[in-house]
C-alpha atoms as a PDB file:
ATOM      1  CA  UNK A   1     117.910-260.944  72.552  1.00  0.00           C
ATOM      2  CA  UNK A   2     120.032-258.447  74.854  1.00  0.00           C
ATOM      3  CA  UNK A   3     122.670-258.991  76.725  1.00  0.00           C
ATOM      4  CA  UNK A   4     122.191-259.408  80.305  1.00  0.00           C
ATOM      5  CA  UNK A   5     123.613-256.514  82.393  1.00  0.00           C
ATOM      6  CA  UNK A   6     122.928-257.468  85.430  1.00  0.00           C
ATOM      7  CA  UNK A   7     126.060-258.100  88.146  1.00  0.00           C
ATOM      8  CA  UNK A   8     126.121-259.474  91.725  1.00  0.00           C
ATOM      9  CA  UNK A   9     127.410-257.240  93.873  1.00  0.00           C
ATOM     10  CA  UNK A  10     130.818-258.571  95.885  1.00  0.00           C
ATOM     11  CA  UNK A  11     128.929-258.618  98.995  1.00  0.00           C
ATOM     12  CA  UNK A  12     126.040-260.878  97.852  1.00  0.00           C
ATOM     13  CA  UNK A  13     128.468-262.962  95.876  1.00  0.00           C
ATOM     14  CA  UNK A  14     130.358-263.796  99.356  1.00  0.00           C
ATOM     15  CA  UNK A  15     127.454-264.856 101.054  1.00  0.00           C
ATOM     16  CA  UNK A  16     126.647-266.889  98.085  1.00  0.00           C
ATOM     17  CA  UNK A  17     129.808-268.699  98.088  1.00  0.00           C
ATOM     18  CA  UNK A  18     129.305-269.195 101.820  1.00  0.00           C
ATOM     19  CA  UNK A  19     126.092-271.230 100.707  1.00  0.00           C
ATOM     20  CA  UNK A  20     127.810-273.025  98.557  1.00  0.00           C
ATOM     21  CA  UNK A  21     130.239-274.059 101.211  1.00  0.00           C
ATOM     22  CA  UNK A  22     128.004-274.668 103.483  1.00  0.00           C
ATOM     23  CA  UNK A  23     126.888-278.245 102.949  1.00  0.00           C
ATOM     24  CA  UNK A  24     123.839-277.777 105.683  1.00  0.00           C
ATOM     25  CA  UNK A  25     122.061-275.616 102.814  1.00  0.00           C
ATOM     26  CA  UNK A  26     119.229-277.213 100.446  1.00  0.00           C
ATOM     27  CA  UNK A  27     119.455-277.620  96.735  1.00  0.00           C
ATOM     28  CA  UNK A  28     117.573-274.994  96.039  1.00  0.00           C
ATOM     29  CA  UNK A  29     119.473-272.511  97.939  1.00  0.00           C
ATOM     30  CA  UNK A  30     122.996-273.774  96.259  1.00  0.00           C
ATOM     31  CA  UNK A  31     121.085-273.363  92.916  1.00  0.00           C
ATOM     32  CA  UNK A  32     120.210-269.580  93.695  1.00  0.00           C
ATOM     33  CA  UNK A  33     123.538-269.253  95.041  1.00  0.00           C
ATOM     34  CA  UNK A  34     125.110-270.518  91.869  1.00  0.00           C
ATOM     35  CA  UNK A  35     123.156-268.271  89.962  1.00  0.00           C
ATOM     36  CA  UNK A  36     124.206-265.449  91.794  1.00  0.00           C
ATOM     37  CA  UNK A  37     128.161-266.725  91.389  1.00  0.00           C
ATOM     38  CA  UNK A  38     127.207-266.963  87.435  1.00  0.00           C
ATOM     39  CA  UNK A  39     126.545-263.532  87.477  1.00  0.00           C
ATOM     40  CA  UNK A  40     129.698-261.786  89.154  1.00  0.00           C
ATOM     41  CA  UNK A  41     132.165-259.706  86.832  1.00  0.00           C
ATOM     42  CA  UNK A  42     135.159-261.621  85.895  1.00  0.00           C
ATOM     43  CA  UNK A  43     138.559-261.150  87.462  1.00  0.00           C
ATOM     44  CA  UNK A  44     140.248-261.734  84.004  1.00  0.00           C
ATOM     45  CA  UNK A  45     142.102-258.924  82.772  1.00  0.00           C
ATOM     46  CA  UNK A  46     141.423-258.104  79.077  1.00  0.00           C
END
């Protein structure tokens, strides 16, 4: 199976975390937020 590719953007991945802080948000909205937040490049440095 390929990789997936696929990155959130920096600007989606804010609002996501917002979500996520947000504790006025449903489950289901903090799981598609997650998702989103699973999805962002990694800050590491190789």
């Amino acid at each position: 199976m390929p990789a997936n590719k696929k990155q959130t953007s920096p600007k989606a991945a804010s609002a996501a975390s917002s979500v996520l802080r947000d504790g006025r948000t449903s489950a289901k909205s903090k799981t598609a937020a997650g998702s989103a937040l699973a999805q962002t490049p990694s800050k590491k440095k190789k």
